[in-house]
Each structure stands twice: as C-alpha cells, then as structure tokens.
N, C-alpha and C. Protein backbone atom coordinates (compact mmCIF):
# COMPACT_ATOMS: atom_id res chain seq x y z
N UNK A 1 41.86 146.56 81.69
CA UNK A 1 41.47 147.86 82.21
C UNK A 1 42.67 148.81 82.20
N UNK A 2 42.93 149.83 81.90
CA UNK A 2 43.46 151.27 81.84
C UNK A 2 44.66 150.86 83.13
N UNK A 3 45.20 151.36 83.23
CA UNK A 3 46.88 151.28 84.05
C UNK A 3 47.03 150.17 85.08
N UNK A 4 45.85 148.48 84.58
CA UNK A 4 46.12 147.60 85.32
C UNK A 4 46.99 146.61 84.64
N UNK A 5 47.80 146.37 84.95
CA UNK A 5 48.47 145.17 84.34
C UNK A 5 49.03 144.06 85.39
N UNK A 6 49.52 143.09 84.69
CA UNK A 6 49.98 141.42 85.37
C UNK A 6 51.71 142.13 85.74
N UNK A 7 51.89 142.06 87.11
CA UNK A 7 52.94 142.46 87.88
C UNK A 7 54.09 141.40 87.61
N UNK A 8 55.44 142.46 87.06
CA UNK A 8 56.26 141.90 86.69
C UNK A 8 57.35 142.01 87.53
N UNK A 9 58.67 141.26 87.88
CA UNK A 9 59.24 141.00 88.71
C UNK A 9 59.72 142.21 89.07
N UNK A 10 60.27 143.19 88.72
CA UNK A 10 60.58 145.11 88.74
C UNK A 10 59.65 145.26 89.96
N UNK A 11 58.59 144.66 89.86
CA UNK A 11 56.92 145.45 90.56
C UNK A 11 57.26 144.81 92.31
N UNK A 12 57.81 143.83 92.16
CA UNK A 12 57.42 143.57 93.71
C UNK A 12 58.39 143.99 94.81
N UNK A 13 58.94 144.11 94.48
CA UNK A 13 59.57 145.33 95.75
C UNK A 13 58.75 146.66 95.87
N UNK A 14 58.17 147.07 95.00
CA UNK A 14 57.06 148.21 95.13
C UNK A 14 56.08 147.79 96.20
N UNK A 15 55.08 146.34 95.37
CA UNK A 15 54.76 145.57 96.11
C UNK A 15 54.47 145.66 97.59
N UNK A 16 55.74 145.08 97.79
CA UNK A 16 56.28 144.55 99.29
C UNK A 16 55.81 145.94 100.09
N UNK A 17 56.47 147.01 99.83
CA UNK A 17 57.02 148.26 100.45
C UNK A 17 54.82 148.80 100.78
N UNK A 18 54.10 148.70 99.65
CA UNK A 18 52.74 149.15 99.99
C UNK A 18 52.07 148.37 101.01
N UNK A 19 52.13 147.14 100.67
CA UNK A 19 51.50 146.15 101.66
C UNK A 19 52.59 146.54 103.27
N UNK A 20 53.65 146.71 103.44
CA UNK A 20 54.34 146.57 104.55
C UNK A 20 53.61 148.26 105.16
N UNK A 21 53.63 149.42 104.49
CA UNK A 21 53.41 150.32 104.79
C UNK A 21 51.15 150.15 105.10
N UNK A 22 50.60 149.52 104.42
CA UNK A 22 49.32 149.26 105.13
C UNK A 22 49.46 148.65 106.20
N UNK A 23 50.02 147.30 106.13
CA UNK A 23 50.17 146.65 107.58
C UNK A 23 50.22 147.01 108.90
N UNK A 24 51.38 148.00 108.80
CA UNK A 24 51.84 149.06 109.81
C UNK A 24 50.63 149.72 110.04
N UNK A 25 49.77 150.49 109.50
CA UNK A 25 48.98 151.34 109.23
C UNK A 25 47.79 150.89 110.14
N UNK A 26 47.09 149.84 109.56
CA UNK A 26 45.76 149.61 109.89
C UNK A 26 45.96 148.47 110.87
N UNK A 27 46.81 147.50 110.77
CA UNK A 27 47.20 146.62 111.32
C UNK A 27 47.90 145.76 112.89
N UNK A 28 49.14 146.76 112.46
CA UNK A 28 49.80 147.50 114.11
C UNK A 28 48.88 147.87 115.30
N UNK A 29 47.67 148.38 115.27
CA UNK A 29 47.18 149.33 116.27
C UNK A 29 46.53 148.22 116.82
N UNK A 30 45.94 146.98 116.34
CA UNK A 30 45.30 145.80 116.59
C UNK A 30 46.02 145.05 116.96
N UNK A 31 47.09 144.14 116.90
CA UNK A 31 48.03 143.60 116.98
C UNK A 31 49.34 143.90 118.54
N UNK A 32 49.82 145.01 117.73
CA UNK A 32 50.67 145.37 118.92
C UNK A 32 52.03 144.81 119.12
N UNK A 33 52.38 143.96 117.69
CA UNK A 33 52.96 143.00 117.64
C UNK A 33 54.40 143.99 116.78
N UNK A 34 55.23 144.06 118.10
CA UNK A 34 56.56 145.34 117.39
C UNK A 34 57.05 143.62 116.78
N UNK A 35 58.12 142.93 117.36
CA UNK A 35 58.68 141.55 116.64
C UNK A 35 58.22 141.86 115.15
N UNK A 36 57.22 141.18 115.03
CA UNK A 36 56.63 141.25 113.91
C UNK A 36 56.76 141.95 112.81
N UNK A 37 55.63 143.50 112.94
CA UNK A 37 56.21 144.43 112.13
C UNK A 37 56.88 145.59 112.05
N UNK A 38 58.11 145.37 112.99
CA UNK A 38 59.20 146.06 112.87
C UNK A 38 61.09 144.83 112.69
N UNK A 39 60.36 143.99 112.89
CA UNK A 39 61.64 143.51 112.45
C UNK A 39 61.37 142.01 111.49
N UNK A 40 60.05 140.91 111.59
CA UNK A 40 60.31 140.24 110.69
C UNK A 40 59.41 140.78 109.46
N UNK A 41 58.99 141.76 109.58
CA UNK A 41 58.39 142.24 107.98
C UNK A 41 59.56 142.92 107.47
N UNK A 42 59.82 142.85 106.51
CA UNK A 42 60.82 143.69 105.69
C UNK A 42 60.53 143.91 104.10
N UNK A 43 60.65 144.88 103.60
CA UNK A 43 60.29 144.62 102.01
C UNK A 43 61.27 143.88 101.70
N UNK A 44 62.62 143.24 101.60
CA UNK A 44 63.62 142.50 100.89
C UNK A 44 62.75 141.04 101.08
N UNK A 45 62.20 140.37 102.48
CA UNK A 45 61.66 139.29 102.55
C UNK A 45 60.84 139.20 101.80
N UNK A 46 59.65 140.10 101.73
CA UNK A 46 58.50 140.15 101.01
C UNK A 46 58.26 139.84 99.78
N UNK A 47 59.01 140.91 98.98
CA UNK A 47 59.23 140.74 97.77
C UNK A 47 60.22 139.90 97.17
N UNK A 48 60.95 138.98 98.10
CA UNK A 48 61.88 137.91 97.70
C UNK A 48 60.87 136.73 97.47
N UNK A 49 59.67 137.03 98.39
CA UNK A 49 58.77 135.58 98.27
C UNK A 49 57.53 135.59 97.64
N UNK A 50 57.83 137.49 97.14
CA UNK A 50 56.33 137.15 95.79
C UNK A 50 57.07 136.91 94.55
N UNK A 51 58.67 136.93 94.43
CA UNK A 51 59.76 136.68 93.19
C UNK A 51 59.30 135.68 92.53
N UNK A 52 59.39 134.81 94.33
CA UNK A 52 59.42 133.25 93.79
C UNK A 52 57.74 132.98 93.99
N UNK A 53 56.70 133.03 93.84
CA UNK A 53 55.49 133.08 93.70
C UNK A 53 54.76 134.26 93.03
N UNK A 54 54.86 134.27 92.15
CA UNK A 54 54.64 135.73 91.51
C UNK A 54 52.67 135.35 91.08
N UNK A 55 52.66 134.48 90.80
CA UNK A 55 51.12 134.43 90.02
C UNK A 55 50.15 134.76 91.08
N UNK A 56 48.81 135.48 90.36
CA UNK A 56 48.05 136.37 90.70
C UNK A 56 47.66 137.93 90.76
N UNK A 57 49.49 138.43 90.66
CA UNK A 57 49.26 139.73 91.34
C UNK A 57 49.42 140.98 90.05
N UNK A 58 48.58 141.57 90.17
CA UNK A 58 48.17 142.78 88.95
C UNK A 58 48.73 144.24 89.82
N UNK A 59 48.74 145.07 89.26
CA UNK A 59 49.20 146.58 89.81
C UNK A 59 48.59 147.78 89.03
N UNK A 60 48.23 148.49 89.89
CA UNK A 60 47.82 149.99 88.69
C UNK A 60 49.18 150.35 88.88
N UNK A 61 49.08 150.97 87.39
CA UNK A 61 50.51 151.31 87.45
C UNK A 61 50.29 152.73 86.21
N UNK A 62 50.14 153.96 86.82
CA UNK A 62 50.39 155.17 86.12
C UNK A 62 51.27 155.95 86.26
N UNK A 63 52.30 154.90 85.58
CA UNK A 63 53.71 155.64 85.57
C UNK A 63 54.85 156.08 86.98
N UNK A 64 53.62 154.99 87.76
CA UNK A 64 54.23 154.44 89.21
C UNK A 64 53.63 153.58 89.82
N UNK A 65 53.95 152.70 90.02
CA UNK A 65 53.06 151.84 90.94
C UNK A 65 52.37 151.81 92.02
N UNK A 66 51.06 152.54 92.57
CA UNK A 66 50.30 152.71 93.25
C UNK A 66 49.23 151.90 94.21
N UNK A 67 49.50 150.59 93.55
CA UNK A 67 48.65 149.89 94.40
C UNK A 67 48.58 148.47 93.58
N UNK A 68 48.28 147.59 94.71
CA UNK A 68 47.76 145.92 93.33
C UNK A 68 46.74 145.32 94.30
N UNK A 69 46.83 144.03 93.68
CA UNK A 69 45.72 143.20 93.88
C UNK A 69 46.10 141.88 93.56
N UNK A 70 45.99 140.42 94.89
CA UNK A 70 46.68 139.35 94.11
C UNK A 70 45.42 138.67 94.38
N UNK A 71 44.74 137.81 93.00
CA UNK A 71 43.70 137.28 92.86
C UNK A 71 44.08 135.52 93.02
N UNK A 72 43.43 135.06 93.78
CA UNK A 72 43.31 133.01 93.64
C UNK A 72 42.52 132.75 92.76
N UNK A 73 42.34 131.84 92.29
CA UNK A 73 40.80 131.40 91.92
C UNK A 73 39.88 132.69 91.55
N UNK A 74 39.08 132.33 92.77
CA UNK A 74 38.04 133.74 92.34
C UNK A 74 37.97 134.35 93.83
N UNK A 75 38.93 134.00 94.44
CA UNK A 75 39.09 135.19 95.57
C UNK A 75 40.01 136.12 95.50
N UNK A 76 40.17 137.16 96.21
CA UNK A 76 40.93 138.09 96.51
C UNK A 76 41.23 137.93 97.84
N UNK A 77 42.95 138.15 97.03
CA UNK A 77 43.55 137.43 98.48
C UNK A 77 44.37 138.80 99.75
N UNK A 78 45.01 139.82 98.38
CA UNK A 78 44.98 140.67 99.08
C UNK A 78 44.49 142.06 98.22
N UNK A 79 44.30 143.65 98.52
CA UNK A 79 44.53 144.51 98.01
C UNK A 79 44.64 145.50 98.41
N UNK A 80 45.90 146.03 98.13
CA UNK A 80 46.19 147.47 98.71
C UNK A 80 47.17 148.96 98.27
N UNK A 81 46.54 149.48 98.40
CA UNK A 81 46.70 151.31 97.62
C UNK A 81 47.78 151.81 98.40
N UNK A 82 48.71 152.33 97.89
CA UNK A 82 49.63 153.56 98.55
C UNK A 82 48.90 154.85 99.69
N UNK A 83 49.03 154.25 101.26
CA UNK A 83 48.25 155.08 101.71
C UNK A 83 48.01 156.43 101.40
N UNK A 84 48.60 157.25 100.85
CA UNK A 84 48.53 158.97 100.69
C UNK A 84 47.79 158.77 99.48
N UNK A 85 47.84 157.48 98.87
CA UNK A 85 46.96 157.89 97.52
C UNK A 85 45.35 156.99 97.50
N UNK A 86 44.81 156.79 98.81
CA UNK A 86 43.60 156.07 98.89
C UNK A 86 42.91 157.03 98.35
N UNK A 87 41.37 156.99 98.00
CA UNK A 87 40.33 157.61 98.17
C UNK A 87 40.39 158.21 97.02
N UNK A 88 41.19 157.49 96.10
CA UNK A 88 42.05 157.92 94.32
C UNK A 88 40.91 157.50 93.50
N UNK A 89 40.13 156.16 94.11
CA UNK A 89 39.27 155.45 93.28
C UNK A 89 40.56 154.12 92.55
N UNK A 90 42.07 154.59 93.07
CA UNK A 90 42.46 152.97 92.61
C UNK A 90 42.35 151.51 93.37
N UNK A 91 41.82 151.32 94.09
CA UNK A 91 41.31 150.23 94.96
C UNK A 91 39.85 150.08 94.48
N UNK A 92 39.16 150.86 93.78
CA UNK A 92 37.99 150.71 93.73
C UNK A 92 38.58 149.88 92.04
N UNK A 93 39.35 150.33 90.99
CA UNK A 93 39.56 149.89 89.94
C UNK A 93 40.34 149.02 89.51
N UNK A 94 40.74 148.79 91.19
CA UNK A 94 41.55 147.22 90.96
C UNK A 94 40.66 145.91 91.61
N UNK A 95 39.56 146.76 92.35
CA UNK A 95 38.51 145.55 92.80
C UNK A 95 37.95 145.20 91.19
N UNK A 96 37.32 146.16 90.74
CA UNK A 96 36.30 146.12 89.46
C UNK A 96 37.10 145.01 88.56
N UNK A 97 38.50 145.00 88.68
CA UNK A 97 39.08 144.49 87.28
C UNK A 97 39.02 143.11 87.97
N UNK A 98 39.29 142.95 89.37
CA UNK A 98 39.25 141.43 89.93
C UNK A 98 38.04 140.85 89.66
N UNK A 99 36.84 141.67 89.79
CA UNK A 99 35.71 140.87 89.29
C UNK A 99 35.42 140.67 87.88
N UNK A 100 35.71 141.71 87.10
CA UNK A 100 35.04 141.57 86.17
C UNK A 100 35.97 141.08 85.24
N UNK A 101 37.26 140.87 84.87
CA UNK A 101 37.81 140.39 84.06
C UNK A 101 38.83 138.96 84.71
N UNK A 102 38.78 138.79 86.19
CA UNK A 102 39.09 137.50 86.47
C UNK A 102 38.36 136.65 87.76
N UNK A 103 36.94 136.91 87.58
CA UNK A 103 35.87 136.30 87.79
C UNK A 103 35.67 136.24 89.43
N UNK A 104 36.21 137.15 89.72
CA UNK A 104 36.61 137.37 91.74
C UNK A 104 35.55 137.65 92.60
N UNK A 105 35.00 136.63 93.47
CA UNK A 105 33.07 137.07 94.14
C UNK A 105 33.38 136.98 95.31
N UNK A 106 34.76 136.39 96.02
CA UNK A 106 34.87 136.79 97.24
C UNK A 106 36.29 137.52 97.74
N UNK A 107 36.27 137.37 98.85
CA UNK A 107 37.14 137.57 99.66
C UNK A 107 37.21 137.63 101.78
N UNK A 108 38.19 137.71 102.25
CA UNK A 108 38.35 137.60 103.86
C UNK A 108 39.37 138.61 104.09
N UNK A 109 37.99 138.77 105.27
CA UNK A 109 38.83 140.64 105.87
C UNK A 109 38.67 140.59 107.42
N UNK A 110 39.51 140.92 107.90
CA UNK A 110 39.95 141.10 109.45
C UNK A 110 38.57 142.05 109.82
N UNK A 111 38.19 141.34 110.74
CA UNK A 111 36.64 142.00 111.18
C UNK A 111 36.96 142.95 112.20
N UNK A 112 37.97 143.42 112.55
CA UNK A 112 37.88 144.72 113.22
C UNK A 112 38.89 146.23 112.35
N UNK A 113 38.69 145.30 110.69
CA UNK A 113 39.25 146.35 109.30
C UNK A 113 37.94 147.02 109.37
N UNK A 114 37.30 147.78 110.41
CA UNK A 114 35.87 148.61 109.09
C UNK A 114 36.01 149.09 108.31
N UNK A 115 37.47 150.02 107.74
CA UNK A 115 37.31 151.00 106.79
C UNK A 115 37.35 149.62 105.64
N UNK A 116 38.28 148.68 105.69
CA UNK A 116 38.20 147.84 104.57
C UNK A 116 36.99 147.53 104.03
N UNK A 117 36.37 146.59 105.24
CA UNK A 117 35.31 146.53 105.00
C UNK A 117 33.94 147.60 104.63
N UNK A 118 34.06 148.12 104.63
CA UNK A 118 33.20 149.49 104.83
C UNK A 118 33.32 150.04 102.84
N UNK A 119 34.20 149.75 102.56
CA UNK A 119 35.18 150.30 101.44
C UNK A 119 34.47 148.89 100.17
N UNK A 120 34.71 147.49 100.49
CA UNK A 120 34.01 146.66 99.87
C UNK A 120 32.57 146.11 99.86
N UNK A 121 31.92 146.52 101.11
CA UNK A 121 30.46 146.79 100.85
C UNK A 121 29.89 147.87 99.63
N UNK A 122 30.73 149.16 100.15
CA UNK A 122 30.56 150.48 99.37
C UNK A 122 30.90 149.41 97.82
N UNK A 123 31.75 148.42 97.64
CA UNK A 123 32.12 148.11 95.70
C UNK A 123 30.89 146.99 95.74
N UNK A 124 30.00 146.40 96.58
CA UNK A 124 29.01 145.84 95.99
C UNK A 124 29.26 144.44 96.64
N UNK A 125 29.94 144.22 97.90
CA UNK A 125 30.31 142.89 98.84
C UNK A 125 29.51 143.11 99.30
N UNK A 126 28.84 142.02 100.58
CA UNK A 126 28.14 141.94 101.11
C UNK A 126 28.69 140.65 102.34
N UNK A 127 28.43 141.13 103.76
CA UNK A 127 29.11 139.97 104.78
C UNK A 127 27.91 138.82 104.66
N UNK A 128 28.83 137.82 104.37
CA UNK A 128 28.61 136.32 104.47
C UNK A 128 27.62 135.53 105.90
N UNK A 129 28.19 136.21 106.60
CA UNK A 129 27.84 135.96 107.94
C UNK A 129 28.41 134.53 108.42
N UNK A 130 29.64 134.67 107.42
CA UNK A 130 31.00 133.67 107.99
C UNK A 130 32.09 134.00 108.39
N UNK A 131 32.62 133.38 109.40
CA UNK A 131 33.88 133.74 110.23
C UNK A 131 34.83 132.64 110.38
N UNK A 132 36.31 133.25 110.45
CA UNK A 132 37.38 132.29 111.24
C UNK A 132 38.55 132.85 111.61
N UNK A 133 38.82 132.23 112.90
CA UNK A 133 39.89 132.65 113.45
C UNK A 133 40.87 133.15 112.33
N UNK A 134 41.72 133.74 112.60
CA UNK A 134 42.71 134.44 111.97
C UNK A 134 44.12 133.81 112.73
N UNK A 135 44.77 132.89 112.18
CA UNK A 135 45.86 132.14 112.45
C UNK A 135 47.02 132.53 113.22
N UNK A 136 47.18 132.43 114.50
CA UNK A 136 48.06 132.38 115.69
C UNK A 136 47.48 133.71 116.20
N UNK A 137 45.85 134.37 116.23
CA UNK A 137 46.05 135.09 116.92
C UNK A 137 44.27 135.00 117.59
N UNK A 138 43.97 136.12 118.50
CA UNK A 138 42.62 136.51 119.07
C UNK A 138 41.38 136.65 117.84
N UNK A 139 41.74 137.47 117.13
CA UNK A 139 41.21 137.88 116.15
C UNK A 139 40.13 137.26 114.89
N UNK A 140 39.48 137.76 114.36
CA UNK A 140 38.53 136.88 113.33
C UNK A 140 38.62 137.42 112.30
N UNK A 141 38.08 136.89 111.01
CA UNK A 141 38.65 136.83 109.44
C UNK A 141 36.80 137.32 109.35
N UNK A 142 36.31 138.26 108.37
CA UNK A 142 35.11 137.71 108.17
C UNK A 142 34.88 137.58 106.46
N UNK A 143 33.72 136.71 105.90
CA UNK A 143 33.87 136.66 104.29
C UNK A 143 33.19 137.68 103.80
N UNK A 144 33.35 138.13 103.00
CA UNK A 144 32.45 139.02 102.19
C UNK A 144 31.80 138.59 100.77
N UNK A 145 31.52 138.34 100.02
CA UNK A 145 30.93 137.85 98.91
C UNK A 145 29.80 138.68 97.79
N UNK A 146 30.15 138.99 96.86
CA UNK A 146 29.34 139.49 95.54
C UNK A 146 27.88 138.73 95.94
C-alpha cells in the first residue's frame, strides 16, 4: 500500500517518540501513573527495545514518519498516528494494510479507550464480548474482531 512500508531501524526512535506521545495522551488521564510515564517511559528505552525486536512493525511514511502499526500473527498489537495528524485517514490505512495484506482480524483495546475503540468499529471491528484484566492494573483489555 502507498507510503506503508516494513520499519527500518532509522524508524524507531520516531516510533518510540509517537507511541510515548499517545500514551501520555489517552493513557495518563486513566492511569495517573507520573513514575511511569514521566520517568520510566523514555523514547531512548523504547526504541532501544524495538532495535532489538524489530519484526512486525510497518510505518506510513510520507516523507516523515507519521504513524505505524506492529502486527503478530494476525493480531494487532499496537497502532498509533502522530496526534496533530489523526483524523488524516492514516490509522485508517495502516489498519486496512494490517488486514488486508497481512491477514490481521483481531486485536485488544483498553475498554475505557472509546475513541480507539469507537475508531475500529468505525474500520469494520466488532466487540468480542471478551475481556481481561490488563496486567498490574484495575483496568480491562477488551477484543475486537473482523
């Protein structure tokens, strides 16, 4: 697909820096957890440990890197857009490429994400009406599925 490609080691400090800047974003306000993401998130950690694990992760990339997507199997594990540039339609064209060119029917989303969720119903998910805790905390994971 058009400005998606397989993320090369250059890419993940970009990476790091989008996902750390969603985290903060949508994440923080739920959480509450300063430790966390103000001092053990860092883009140098981040992108030191997608260096050394690099497989999965794709990026739109039009002549900047704007957003990716790291696919398992046939889940999606994470994906996320440069906040100032949501609502671009590149989250919508990095879901499309997870399904349709590397066979992606699910994924797990923090059930008090609506816009996420709200955002992958709108690409054609649908809730599972499965749940699970979300690891060391209050919180629940829910599935979504094609």
């Amino acid at each position: 697909m058009e400005n998606i490609r397989k993320a090369e080691p250059r890419d993940f400090e970009r990476i790091a820096e989008i996902e750390i800047f969603n985290y903060r974003l949508n994440f923080y306000p739920i959480f509450k957890d300063d430790e966390f993401y103000f001092s053990e998130l860092s883009v140098s950690k981040k992108s030191g440990e997608y260096s050394k694990n690099p497989e999965g992760f794709y990026v739109y990339d039009d002549k900047a890197v704007k957003g990716f997507i790291k696919i398992t199997g046939t889940e999606v594990k994470k994906l996320f857009v440069e906040p100032v540039l949501q609502g671009n339609s590149i989250g919508k064209k990095l879901l499309q490429f997870a399904v349709s060119e590397k066979g992606a029917d699910f994924l797990w989303a923090l059930e008090k994400n609506k816009k996420a969720i709200a955002f992958y119903q709108k690409n054609g998910f649908t809730l599972s009406g499965e749940r699970k805790s979300e690891e060391d905390t209050n919180e629940y994971l829910v599935k979504l599925k094609l």
